[in-house]
Protein backbone atom coordinates (compact mmCIF):
# COMPACT_ATOMS: atom_id res chain seq x y z
CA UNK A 1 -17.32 -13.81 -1.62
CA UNK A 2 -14.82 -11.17 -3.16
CA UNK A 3 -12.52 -9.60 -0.66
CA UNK A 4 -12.42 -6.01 -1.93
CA UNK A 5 -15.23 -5.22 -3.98
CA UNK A 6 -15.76 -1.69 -5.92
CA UNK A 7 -19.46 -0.81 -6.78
CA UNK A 8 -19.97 2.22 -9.47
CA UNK A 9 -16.62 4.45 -7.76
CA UNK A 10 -16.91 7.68 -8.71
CA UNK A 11 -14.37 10.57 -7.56
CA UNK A 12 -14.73 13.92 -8.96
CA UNK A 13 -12.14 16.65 -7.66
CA UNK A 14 -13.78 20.57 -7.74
CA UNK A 15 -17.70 21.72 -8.38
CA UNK A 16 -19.47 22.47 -11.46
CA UNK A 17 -17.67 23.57 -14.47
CA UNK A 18 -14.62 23.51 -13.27
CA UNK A 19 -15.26 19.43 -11.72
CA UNK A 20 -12.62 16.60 -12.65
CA UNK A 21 -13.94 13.50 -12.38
CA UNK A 22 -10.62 11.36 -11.90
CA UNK A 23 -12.18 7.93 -11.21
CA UNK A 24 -15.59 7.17 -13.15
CA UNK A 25 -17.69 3.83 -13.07
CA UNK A 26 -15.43 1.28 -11.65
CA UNK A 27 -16.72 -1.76 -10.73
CA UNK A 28 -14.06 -4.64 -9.62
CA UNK A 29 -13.66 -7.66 -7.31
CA UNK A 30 -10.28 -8.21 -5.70
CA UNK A 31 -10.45 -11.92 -4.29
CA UNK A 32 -8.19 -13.15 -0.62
CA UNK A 33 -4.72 -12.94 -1.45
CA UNK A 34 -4.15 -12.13 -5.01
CA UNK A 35 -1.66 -9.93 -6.42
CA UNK A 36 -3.03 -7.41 -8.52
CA UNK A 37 -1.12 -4.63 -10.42
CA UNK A 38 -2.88 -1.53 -11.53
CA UNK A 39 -0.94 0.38 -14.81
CA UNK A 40 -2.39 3.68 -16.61
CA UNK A 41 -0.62 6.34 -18.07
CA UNK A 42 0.43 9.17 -15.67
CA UNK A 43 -3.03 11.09 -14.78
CA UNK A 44 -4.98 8.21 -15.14
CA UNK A 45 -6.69 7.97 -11.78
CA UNK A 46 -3.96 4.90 -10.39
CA UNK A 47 -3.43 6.28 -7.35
CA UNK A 48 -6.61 8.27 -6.41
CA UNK A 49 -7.89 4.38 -6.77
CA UNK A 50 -5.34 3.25 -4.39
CA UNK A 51 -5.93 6.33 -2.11
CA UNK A 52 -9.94 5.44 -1.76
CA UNK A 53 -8.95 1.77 -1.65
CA UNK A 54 -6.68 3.24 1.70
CA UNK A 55 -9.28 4.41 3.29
CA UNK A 56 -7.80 7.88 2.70
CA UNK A 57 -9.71 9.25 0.52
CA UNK A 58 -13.77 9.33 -0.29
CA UNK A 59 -15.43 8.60 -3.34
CA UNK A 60 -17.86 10.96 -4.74
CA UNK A 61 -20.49 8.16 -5.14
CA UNK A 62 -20.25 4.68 -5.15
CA UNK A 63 -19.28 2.20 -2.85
CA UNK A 64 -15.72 0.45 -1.56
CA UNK A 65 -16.16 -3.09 0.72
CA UNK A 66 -13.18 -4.68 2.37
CA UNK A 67 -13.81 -7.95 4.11
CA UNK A 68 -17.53 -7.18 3.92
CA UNK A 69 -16.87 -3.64 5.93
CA UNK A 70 -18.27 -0.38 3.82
CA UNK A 71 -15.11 1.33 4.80
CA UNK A 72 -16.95 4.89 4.18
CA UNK A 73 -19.20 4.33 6.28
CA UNK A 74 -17.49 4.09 9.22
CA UNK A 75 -16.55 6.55 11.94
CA UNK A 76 -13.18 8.45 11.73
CA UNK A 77 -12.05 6.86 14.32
CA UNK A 78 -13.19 3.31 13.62
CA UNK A 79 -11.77 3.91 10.07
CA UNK A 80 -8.49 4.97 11.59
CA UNK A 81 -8.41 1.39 13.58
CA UNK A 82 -9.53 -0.06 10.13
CA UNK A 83 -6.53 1.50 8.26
CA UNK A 84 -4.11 -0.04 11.46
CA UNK A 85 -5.39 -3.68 11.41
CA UNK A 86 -6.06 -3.91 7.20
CA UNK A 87 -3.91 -2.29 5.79
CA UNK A 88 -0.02 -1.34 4.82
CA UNK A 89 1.12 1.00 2.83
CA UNK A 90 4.19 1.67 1.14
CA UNK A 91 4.93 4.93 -1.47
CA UNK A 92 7.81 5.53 -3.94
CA UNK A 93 9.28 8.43 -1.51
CA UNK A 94 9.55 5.82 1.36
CA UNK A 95 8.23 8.93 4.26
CA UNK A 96 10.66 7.60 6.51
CA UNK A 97 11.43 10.30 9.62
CA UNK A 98 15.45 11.20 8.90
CA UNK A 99 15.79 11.51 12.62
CA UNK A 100 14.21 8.18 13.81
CA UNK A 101 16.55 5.01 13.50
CA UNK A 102 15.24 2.35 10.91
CA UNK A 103 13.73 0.52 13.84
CA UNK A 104 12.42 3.38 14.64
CA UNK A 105 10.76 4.48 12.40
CA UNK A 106 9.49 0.75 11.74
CA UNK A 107 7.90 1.15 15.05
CA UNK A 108 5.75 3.76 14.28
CA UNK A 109 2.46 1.89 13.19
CA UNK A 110 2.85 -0.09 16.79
CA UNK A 111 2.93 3.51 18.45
CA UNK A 112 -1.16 3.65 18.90
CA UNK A 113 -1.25 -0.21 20.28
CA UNK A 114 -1.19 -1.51 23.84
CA UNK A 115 1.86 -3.41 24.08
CA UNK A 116 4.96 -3.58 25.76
CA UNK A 117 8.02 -1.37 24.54
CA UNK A 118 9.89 -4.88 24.26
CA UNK A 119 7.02 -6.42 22.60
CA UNK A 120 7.06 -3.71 20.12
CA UNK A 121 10.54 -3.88 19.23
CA UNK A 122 10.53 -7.51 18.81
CA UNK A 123 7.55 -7.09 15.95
CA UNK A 124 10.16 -4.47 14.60
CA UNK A 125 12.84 -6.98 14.20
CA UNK A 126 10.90 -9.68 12.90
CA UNK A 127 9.54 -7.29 10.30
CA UNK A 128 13.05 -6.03 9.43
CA UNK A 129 14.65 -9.46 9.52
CA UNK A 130 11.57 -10.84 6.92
CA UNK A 131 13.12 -7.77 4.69
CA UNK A 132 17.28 -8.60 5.61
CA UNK A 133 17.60 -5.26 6.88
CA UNK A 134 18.32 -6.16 10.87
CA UNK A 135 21.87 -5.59 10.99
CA UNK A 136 20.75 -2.40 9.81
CA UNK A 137 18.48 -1.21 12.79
CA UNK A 138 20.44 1.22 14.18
CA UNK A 139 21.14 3.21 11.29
CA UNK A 140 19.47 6.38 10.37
CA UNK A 141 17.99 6.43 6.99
CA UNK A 142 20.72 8.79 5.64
CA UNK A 143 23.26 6.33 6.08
CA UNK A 144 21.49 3.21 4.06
CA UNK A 145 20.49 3.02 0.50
CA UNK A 146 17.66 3.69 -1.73
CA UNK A 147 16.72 0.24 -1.84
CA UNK A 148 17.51 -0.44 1.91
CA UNK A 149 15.07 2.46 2.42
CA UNK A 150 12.10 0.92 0.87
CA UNK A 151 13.25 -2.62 2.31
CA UNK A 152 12.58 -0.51 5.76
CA UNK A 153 9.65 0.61 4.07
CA UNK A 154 7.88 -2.41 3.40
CA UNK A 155 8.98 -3.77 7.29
CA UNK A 156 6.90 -0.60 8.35
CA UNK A 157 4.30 -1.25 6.03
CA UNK A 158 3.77 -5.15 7.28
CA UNK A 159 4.86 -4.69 10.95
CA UNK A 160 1.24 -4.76 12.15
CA UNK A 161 0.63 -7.88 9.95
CA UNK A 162 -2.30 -6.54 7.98
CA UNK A 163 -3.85 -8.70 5.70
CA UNK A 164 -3.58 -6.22 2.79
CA UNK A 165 -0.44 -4.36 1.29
CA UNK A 166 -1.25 -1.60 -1.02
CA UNK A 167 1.58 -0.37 -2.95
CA UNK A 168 2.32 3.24 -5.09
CA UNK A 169 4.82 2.99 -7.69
CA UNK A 170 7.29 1.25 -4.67
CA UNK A 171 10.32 0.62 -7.47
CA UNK A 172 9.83 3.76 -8.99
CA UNK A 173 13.41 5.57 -7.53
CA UNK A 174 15.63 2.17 -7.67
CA UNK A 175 17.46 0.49 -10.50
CA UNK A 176 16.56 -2.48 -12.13
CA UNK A 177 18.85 -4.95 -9.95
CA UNK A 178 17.18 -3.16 -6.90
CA UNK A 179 13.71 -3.23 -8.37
CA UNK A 180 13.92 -7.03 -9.06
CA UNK A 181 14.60 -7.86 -4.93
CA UNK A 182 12.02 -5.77 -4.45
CA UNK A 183 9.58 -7.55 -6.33
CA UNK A 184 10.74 -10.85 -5.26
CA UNK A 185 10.27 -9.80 -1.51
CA UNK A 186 6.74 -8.79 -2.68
CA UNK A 187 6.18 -12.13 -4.23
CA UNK A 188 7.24 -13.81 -0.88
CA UNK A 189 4.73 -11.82 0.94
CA UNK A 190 2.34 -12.70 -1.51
CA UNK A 191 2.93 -16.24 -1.24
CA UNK A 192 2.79 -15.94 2.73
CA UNK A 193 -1.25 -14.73 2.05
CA UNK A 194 -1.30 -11.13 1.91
CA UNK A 195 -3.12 -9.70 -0.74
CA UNK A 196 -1.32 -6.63 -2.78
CA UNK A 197 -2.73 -4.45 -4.66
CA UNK A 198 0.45 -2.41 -7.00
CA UNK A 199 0.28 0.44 -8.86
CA UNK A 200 3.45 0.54 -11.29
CA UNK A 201 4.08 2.09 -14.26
CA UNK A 202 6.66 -0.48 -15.06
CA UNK A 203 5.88 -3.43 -17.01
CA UNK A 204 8.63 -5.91 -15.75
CA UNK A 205 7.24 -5.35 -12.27
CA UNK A 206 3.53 -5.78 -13.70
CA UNK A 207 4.55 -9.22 -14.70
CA UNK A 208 4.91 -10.28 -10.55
CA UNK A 209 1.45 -9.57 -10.67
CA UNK A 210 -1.19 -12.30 -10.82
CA UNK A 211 -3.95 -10.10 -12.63
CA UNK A 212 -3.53 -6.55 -13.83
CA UNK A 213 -6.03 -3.75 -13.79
CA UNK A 214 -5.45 -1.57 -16.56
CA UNK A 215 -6.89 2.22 -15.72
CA UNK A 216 -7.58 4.91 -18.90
CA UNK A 217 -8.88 7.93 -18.33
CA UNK A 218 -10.53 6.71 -15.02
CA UNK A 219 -11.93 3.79 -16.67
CA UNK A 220 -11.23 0.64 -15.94
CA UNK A 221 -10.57 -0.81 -19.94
């Protein structure tokens, strides 16, 4: 049984005439732990895929399964626990809160949970030790690097330990050394049996990729 499966997605933005339909027809199965890439050209309906797949965003018609779960289905608030325990997410702009410390704002995800402040922190500096950023937790986000921000970016992102990572264009704002550790930590995750799903425009990052879904036009091709 396929982990992720897509049945006949369809989103259209806007009504009648004026309707864009940005993701048309896709059918795919996405199997535990792969490491799929998704590359288009800009506008080709990349990341409204990753956005449904996120639980963020509704398809016009059509259905998304994760684990068996018709994540559309559910209740706002049982798809907001869904989001928690599935899934991390990590964006080219890194969103990190300039005010917040980097363990801080690796925290965040645990904010929602019953735990212990202590227990909390400690997730936080596992996370941020599996990405070599711990000597770094007290540091606000102004004073670290690009690269150091989406290293604090993926410890967010995996802090809750969800089985799936989705990923937007996450080497998009680093150079090429930069972009390489990046992948590599990726990779390592990967091999540790999450399942990532990338969107990239880049095709040396592509190539980290087990299996790449190539998106035209909102077609899968």
């Amino acid at each position: 049984m396929s982990y992720i499966v897509a049945e006949n997605l369809v989103k259209q933005y806007g009504a009648g005439d004026a309707a864009v339909t940005a993701i048309q027809k896709m059918d795919f199965n996405i199997d535990w732990g792969e490491f799929i890439g998704v590359m288009g050209e800009s506008g080709s309906g990349k990341s409204t895929l990753l956005s449904i797949m996120g639980a963020m965003n509704a398809p016009t018609s059509g259905r998304l399964t994760i684990d068996d779960i018709d994540i559309y289905d559910l209740s706002l608030e049982k798809m907001a626990d869904f989001r928690r325990e599935f899934l991390g997410f990590v964006f080219q702009s890194f969103h990190l809160i300039p005010y917040l410390t980097v363990i801080e704002n690796v925290m965040l995800p645990l904010a929602t949970i019953k735990m212990p402040k202590k227990d909390k922190r400690s997730k936080a500096e596992e996370a941020l030790e599996s990405v070599g950023l711990l000597d770094k937790k007290h540091r606000l986000p102004s004073n670290i690097s690009g690269g150091e921000k989406e290293r604090v970016a993926i410890a967010r992102a995996i802090v809750n330990e969800p089985p799936i990572l989705l990923a937007d264009e996450p080497t998009g704002n680093l150079d090429t050394q930069t972009s390489r550790e990046i992948m590599a930590l990726f990779q390592t995750l990967n091999q540790q049996g999450m399942t990532i799903v990338m969107v990239t425009h880049s095709p040396e990052c592509a190539g980290y990729a087990k299996r790449i879904l190539n998106v035209s036009d909102g077609k899968l091709v």
